[in-house]
C-alpha atoms as a PDB file:
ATOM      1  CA  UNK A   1      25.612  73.094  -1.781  1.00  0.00           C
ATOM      2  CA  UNK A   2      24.985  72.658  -5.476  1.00  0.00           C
ATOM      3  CA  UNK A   3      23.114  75.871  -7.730  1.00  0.00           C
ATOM      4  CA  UNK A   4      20.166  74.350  -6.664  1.00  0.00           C
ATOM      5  CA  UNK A   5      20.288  74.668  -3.230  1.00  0.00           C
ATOM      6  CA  UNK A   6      22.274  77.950  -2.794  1.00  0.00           C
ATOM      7  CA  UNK A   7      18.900  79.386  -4.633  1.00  0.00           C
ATOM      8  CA  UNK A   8      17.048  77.595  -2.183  1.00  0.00           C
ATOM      9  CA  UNK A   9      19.542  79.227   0.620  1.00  0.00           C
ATOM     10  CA  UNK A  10      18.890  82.722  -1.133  1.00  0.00           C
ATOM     11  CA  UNK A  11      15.518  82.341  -1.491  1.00  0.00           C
ATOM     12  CA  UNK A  12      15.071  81.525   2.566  1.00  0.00           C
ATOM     13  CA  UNK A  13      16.770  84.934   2.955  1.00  0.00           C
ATOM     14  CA  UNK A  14      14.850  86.758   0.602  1.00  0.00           C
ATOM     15  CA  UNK A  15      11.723  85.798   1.832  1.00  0.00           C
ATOM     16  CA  UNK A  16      12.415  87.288   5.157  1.00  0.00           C
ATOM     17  CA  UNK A  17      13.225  83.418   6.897  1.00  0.00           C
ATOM     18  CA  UNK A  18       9.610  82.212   6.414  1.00  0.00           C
ATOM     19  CA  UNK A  19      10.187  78.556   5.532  1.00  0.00           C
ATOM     20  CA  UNK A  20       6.595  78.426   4.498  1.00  0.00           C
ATOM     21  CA  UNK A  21       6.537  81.137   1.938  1.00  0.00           C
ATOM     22  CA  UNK A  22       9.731  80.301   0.647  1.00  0.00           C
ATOM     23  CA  UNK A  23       8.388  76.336   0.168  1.00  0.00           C
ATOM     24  CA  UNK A  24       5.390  77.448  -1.751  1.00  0.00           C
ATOM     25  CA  UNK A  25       7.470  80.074  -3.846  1.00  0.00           C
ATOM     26  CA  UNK A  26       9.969  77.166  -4.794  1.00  0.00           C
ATOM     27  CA  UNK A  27       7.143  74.474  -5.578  1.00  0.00           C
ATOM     28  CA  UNK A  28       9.444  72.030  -2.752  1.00  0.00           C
ATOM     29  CA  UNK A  29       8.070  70.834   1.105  1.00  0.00           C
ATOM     30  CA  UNK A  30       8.618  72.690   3.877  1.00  0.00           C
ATOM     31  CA  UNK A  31      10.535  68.940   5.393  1.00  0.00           C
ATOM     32  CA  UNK A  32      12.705  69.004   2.226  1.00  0.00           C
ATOM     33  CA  UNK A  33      13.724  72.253   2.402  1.00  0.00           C
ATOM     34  CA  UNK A  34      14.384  72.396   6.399  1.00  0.00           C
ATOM     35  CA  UNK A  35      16.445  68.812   5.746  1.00  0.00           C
ATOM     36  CA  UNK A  36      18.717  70.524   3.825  1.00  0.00           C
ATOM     37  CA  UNK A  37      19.448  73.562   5.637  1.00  0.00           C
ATOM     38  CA  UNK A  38      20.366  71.101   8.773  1.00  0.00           C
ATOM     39  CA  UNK A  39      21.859  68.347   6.434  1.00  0.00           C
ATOM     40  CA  UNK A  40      24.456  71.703   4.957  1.00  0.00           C
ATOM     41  CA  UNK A  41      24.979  72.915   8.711  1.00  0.00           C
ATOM     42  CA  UNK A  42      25.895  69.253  10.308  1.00  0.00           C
ATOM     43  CA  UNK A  43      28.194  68.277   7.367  1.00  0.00           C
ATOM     44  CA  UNK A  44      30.476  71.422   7.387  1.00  0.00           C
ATOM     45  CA  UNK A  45      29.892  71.807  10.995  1.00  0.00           C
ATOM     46  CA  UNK A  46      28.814  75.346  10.680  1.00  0.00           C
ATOM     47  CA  UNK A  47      25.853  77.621  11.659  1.00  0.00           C
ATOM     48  CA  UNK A  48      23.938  79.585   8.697  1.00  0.00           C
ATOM     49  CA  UNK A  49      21.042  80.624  10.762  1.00  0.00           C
ATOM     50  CA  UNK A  50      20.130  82.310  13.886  1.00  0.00           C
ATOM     51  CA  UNK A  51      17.810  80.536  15.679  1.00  0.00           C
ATOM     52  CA  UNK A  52      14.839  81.579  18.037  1.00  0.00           C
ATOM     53  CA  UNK A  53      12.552  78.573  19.727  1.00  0.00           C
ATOM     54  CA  UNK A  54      13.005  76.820  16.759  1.00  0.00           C
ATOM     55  CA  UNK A  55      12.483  78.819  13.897  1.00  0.00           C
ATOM     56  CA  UNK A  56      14.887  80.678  11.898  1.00  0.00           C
ATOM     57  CA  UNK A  57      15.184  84.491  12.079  1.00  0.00           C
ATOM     58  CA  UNK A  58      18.595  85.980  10.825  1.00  0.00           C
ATOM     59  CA  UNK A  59      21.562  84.976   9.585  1.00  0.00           C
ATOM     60  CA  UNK A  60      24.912  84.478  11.605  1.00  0.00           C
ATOM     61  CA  UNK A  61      28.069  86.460  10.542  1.00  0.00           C
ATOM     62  CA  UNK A  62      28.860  83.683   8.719  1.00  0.00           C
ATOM     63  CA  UNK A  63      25.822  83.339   6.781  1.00  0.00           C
ATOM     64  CA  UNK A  64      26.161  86.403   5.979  1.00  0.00           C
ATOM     65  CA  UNK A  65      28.836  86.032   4.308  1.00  0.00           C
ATOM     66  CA  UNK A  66      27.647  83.075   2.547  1.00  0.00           C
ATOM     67  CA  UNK A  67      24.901  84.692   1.603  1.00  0.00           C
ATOM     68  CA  UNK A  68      26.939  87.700  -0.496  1.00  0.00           C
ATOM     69  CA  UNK A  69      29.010  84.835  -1.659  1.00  0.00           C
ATOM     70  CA  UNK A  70      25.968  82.811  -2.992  1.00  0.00           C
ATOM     71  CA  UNK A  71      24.535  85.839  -4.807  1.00  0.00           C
ATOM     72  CA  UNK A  72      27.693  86.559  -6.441  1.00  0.00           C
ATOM     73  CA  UNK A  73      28.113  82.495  -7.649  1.00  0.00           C
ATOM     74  CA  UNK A  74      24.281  82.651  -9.064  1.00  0.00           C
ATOM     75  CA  UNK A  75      24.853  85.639 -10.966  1.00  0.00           C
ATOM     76  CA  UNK A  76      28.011  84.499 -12.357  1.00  0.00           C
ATOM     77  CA  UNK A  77      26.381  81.174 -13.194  1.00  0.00           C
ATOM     78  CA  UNK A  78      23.801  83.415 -14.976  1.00  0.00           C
ATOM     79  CA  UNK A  79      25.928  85.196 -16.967  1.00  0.00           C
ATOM     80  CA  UNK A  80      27.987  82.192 -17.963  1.00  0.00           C
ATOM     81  CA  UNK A  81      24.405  80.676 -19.388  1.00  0.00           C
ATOM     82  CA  UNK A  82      23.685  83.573 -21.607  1.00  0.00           C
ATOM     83  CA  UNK A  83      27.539  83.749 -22.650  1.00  0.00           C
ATOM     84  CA  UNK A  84      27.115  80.054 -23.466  1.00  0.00           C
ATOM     85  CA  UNK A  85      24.365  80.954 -26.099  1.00  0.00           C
ATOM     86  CA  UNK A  86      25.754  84.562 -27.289  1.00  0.00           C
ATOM     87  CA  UNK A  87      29.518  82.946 -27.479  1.00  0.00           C
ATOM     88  CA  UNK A  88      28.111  81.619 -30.534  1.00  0.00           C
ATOM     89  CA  UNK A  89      26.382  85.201 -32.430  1.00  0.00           C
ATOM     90  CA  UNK A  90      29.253  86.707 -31.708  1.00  0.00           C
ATOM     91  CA  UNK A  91      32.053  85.128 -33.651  1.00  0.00           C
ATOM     92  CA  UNK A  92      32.964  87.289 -36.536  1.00  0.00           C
ATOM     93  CA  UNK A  93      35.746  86.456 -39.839  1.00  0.00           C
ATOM     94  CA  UNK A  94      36.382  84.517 -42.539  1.00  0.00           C
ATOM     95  CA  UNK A  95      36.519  81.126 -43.408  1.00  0.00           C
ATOM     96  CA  UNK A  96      37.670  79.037 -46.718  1.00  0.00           C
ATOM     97  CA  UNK A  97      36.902  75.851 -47.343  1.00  0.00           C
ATOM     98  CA  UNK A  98      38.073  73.518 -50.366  1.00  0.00           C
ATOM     99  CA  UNK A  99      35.606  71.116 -51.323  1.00  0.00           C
ATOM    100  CA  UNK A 100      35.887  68.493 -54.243  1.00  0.00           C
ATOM    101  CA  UNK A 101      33.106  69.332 -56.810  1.00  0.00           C
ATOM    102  CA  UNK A 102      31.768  65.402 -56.798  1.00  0.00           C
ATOM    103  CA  UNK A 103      31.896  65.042 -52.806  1.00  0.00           C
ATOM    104  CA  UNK A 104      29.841  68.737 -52.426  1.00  0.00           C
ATOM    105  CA  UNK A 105      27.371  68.039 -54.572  1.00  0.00           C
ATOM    106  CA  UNK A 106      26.646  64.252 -52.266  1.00  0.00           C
ATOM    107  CA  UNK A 107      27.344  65.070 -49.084  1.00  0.00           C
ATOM    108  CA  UNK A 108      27.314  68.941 -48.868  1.00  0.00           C
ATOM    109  CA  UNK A 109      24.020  70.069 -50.559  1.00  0.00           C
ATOM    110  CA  UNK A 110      22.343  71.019 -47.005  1.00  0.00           C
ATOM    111  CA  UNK A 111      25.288  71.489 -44.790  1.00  0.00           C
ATOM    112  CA  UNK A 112      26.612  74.068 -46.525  1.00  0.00           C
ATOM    113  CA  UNK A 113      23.449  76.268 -47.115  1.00  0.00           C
ATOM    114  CA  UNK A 114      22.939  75.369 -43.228  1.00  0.00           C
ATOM    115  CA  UNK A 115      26.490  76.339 -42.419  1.00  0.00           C
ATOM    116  CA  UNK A 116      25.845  79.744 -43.867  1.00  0.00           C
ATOM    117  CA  UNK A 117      22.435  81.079 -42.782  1.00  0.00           C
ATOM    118  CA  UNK A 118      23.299  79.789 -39.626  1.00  0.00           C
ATOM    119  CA  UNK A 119      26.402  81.835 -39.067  1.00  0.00           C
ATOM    120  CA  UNK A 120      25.518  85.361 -40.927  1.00  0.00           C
ATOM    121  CA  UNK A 121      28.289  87.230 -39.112  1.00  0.00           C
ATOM    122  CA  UNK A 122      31.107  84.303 -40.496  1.00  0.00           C
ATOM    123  CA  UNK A 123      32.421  85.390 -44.356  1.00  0.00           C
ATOM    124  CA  UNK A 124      32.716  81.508 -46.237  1.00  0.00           C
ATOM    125  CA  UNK A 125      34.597  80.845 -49.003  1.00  0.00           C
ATOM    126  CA  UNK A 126      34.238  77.484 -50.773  1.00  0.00           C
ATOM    127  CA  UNK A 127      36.930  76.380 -52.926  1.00  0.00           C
ATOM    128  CA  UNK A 128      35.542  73.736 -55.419  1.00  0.00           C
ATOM    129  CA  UNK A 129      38.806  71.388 -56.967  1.00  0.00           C
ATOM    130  CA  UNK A 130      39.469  68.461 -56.921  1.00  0.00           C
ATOM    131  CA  UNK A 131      41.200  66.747 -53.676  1.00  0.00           C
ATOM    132  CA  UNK A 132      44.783  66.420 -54.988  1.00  0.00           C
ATOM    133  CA  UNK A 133      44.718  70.224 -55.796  1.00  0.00           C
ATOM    134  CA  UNK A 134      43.367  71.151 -52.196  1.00  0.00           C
ATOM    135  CA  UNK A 135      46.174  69.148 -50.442  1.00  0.00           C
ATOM    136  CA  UNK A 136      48.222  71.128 -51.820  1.00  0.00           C
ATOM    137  CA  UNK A 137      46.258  74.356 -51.143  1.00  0.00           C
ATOM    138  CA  UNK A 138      45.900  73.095 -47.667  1.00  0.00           C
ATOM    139  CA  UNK A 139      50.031  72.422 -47.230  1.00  0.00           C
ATOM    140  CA  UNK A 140      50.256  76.050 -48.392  1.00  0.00           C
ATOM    141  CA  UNK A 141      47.699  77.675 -46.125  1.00  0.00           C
ATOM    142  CA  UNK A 142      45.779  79.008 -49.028  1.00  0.00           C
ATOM    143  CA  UNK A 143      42.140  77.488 -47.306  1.00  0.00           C
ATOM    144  CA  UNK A 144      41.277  76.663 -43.262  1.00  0.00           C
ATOM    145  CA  UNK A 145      40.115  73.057 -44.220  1.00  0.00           C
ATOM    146  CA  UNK A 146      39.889  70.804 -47.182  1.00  0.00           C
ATOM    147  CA  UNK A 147      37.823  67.924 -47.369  1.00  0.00           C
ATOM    148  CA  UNK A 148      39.873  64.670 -48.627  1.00  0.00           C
ATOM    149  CA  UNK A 149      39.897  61.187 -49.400  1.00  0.00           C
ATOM    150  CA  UNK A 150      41.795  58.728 -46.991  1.00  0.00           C
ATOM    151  CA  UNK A 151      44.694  58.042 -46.750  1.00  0.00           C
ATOM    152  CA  UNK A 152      45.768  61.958 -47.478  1.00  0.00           C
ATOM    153  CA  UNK A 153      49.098  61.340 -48.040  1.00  0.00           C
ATOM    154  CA  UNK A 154      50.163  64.138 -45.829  1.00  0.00           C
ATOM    155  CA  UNK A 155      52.141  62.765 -42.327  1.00  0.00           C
ATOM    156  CA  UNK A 156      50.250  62.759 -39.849  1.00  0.00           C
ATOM    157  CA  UNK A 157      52.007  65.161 -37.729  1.00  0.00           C
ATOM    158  CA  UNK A 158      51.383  67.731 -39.929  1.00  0.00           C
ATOM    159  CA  UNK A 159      47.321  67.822 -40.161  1.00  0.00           C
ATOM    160  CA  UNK A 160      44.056  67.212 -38.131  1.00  0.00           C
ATOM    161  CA  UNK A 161      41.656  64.186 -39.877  1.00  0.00           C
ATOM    162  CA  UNK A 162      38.262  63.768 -39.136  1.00  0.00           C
ATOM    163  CA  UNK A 163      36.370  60.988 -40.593  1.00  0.00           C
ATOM    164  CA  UNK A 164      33.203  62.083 -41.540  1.00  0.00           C
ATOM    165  CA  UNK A 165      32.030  59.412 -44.846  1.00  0.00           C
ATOM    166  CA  UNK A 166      32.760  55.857 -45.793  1.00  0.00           C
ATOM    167  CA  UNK A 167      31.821  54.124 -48.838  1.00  0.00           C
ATOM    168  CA  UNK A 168      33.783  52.470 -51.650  1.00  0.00           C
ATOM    169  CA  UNK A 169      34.320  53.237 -54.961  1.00  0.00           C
ATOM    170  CA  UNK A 170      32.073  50.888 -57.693  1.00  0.00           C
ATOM    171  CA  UNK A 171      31.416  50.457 -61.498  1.00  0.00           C
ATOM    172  CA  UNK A 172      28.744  52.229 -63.271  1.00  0.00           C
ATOM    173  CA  UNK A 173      27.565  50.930 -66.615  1.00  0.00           C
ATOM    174  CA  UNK A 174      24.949  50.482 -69.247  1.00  0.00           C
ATOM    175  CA  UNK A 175      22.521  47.453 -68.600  1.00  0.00           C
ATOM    176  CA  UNK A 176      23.859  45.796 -72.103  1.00  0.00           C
ATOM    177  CA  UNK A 177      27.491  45.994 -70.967  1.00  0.00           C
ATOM    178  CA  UNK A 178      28.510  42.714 -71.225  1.00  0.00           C
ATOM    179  CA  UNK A 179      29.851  42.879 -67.509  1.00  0.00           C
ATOM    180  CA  UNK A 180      26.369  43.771 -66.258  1.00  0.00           C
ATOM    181  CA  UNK A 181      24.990  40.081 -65.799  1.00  0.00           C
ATOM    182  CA  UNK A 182      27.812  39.587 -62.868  1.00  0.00           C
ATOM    183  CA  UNK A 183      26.753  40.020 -59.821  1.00  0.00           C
ATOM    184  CA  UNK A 184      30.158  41.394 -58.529  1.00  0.00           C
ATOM    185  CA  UNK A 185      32.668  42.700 -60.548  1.00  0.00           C
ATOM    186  CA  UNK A 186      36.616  41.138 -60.601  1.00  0.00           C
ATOM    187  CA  UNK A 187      39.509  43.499 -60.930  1.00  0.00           C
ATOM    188  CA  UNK A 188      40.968  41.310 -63.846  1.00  0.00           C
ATOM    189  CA  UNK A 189      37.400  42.172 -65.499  1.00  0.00           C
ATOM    190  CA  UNK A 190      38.270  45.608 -65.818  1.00  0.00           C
ATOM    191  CA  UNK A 191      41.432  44.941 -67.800  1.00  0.00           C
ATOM    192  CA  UNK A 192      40.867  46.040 -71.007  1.00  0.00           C
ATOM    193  CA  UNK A 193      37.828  47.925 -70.588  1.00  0.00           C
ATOM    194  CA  UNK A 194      36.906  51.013 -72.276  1.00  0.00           C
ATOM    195  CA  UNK A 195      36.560  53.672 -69.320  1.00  0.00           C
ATOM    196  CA  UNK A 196      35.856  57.504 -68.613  1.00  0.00           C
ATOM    197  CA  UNK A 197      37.275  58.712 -65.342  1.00  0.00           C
ATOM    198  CA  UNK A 198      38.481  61.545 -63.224  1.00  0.00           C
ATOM    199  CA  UNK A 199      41.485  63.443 -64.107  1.00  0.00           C
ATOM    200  CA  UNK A 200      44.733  63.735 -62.401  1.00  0.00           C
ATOM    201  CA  UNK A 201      43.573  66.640 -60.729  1.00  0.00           C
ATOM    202  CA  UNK A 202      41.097  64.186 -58.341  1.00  0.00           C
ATOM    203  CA  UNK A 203      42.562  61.550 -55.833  1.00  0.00           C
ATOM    204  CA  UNK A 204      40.346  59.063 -57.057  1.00  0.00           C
ATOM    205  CA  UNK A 205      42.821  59.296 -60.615  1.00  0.00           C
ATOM    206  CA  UNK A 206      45.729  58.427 -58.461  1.00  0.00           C
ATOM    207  CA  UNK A 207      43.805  55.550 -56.589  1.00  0.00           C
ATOM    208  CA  UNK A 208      42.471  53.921 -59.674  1.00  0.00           C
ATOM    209  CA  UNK A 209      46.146  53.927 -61.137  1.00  0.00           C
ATOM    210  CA  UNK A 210      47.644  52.273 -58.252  1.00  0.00           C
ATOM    211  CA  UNK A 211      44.532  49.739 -57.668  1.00  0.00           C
ATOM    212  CA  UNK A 212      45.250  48.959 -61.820  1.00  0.00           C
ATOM    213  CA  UNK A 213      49.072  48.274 -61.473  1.00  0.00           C
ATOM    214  CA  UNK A 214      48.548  46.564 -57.985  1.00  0.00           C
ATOM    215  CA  UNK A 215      45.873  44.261 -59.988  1.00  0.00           C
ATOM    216  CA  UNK A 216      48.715  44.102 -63.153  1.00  0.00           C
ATOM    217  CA  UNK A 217      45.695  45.087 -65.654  1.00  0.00           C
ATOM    218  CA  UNK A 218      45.424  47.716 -68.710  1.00  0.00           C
ATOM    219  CA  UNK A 219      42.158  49.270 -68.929  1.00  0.00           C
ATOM    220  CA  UNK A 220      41.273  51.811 -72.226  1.00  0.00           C
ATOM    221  CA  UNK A 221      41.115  54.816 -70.477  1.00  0.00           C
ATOM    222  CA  UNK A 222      39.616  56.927 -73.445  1.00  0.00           C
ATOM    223  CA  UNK A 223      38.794  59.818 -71.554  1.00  0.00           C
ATOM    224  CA  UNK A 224      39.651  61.751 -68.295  1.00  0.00           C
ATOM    225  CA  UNK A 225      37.650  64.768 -67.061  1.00  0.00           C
ATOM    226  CA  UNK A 226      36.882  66.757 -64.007  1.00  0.00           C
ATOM    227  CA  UNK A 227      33.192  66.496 -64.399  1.00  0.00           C
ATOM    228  CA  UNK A 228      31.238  63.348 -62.500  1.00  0.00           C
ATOM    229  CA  UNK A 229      28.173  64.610 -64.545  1.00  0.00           C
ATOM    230  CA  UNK A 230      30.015  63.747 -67.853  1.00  0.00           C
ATOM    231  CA  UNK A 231      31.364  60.502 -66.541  1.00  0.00           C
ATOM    232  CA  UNK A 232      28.100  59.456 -65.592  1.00  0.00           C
ATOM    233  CA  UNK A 233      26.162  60.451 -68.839  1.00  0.00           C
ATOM    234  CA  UNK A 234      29.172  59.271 -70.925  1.00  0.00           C
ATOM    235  CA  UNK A 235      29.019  55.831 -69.508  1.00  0.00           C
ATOM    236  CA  UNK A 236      24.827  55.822 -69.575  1.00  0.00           C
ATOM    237  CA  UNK A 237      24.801  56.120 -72.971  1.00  0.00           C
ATOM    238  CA  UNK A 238      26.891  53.709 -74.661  1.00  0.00           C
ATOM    239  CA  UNK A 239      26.870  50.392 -73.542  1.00  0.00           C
ATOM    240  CA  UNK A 240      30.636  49.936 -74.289  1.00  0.00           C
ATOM    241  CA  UNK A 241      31.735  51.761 -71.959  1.00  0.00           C
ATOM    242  CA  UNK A 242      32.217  52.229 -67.903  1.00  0.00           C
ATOM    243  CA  UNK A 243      33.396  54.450 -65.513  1.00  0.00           C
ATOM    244  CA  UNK A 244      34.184  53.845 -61.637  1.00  0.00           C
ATOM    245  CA  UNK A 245      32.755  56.623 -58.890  1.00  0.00           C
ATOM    246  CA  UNK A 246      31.952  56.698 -55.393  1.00  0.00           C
ATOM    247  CA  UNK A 247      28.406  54.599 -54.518  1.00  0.00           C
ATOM    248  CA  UNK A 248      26.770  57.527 -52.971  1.00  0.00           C
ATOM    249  CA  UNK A 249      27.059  59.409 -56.196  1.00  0.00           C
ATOM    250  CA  UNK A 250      24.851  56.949 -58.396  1.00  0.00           C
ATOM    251  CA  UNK A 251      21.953  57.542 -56.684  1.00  0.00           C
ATOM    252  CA  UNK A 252      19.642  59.891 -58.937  1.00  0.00           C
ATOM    253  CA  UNK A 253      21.617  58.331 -62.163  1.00  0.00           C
ATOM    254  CA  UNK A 254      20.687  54.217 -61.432  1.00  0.00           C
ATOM    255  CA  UNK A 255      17.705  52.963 -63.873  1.00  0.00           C
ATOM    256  CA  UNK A 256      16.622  49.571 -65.419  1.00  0.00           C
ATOM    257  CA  UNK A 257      19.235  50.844 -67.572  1.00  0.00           C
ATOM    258  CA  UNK A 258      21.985  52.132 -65.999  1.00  0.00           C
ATOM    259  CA  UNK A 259      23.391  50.280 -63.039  1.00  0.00           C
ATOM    260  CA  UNK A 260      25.516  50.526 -60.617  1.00  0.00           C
ATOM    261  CA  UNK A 261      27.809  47.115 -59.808  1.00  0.00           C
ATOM    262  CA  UNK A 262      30.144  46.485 -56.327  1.00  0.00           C
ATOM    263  CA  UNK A 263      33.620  45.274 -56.923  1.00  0.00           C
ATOM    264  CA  UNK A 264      35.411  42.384 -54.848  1.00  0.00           C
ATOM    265  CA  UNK A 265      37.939  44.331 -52.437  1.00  0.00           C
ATOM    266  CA  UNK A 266      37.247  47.682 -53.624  1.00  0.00           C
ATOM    267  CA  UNK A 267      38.697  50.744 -53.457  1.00  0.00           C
ATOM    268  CA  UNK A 268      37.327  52.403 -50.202  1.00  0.00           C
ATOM    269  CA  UNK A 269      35.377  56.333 -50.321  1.00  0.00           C
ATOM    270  CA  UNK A 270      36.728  57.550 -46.422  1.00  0.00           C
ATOM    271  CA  UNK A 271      36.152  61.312 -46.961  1.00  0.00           C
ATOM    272  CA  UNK A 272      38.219  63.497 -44.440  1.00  0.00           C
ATOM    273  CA  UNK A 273      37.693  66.514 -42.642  1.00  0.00           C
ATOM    274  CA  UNK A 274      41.395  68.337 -42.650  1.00  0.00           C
ATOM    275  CA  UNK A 275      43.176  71.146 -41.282  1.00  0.00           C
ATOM    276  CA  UNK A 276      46.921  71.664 -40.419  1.00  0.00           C
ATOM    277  CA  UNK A 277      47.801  71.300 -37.241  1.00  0.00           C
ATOM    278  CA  UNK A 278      48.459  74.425 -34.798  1.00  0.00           C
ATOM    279  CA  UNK A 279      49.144  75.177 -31.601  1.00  0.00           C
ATOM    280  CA  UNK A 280      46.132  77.517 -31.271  1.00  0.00           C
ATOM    281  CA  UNK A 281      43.160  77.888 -33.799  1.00  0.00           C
ATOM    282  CA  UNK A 282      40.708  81.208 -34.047  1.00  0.00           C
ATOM    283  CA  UNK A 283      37.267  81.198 -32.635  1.00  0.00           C
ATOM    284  CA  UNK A 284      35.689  80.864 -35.990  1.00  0.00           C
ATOM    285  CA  UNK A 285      38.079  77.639 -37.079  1.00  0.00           C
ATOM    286  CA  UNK A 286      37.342  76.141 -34.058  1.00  0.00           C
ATOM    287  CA  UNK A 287      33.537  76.958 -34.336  1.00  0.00           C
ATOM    288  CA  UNK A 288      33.087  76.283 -38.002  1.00  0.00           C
ATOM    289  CA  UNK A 289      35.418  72.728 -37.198  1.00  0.00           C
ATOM    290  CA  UNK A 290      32.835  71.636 -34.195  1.00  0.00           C
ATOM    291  CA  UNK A 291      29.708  72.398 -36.937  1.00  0.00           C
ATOM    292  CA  UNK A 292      31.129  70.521 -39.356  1.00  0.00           C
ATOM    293  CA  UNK A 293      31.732  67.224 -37.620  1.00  0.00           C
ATOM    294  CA  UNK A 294      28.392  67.899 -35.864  1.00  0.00           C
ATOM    295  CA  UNK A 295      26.530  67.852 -39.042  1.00  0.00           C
ATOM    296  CA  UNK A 296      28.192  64.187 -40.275  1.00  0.00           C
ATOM    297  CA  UNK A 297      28.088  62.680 -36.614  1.00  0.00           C
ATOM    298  CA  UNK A 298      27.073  59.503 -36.825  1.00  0.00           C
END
């Protein structure tokens, strides 16, 4: 019997063996529900039911004892219901996570809020640096996750990595850059090229250095800061000048005259979900983990 029927089996009890009564009470036939009492007692070759002329009035030691076992499975199926749902109010602690400043303010601008007022008895703590810095805070166990660009550049041994964003990295520039009228932008364009972009603090730095000497070109990098904000503006208003940043993050900057242009093979955006690796994690890592990859499911 499945939970179903052992409350139809509890039910027959319960309603003093009157297969009618117990029918109406269960919204089933009378047929359906005497085909399965006789389907249960011919395939495990067992009697439930005592039987007078025909009709069922007691239960034989055995169903007896099926009976105090069926109770005792319902109400532990019960319980296991509501546990299912108050698992969740209950878990208590803290939680840190490091999030690079550019990639919260894309991706994280409703998750996090959500994250929070959804889980008032969970302490967060949100770490805003760049994503070389929070490798590093990661490797040292100062936060429980730290979202990061792929590839880390931690073995992967060492640390759990969750997909959960892919884009690519493109130019931004003034409309009357004289690179604007291509309709894809060239590495070897770049070389030379007055630009403003992310310090050494943010992976992207490290990824536009190697993509340069891969390419062998020089670009004028005049300026290197920690704030997308200032990239973008810096790069919007003079028409010398470019800076390269995640597609996603153009969005509410593009205009007739600011656009944003792809580059051929560029340098992919694959934002990570990371924690180290453990043998065990606490209720709340393993709760605030699940929420997290729930939210940027696919």
């Amino acid at each position: 019997m499945d939970i179903k029927h052992l409350r139809y089996f509890i039910a027959i009890v319960e309603n003093n063996f009157n297969l009618s009564r117990t029918s109406q009470n269960l919204y089933i036939s009378q047929p359906a529900l005497s085909m399965m009492i006789n389907e249960f007692e011919n395939t495990e070759a067992i009697q439930l039911f005592k039987r007078s002329q025909g009709k069922i009035v007691g239960l034989t030691y055995i169903g007896e004892n099926y009976y105090n076992d069926a109770k005792e499975v319902i109400r532990k199926f019960n319980e296991m219901n509501k546990n299912l749902h108050n698992k969740e109010k209950s878990i208590t602690g803290n939680i840190t996570i490091g999030i690079p400043p550019l990639v919260l303010s894309v991706l994280f601008p409703g998750v996090i809020p959500k994250l929070i007022l959804n889980n008032p008895t969970i302490q967060f703590s949100i770490v805003e640096e760049g994503a070389y810095l929070l490798r590093n805070k990661l490797l040292l166990e100062n936060i429980d996750f730290a979202v990061l660009l792929y590839p880390e550049g931690i073995p992967k041994n060492v640390i759990d990595s969750f997909e959960i964003f892919r884009s690519e990295l493109a130019v931004f520039l003034s409309a009357e850059h004289h690179l604007a009228t291509k309709e894809i932008i060239e590495w070897k364009d770049l070389h030379n090229e007055n630009m403003v972009i992310f310090d050494k603090t943010f992976m992207i730095y490290h990824q536009l250095k190697d993509a340069f000497e891969r390419h062998n070109i020089y670009p004028n990098i005049i300026f290197e800061s920690s704030s997308w904000d200032f990239l973008f503006h810096s790069a919007k208003s003079n028409k010398n000048l470019l800076t390269l940043l995640p597609m996603p993050t153009g969005e509410q900057y593009l205009s007739k005259s600011f656009i944003c242009k792809r580059i051929r093979n560029p340098i992919p955006w694959r934002v990570t979900l990371c924690r180290l690796k453990k043998t065990a994690y606490s209720s709340v890592e393993s709760h605030i983990c699940d929420m997290l990859l729930k939210e940027f499911k696919p």
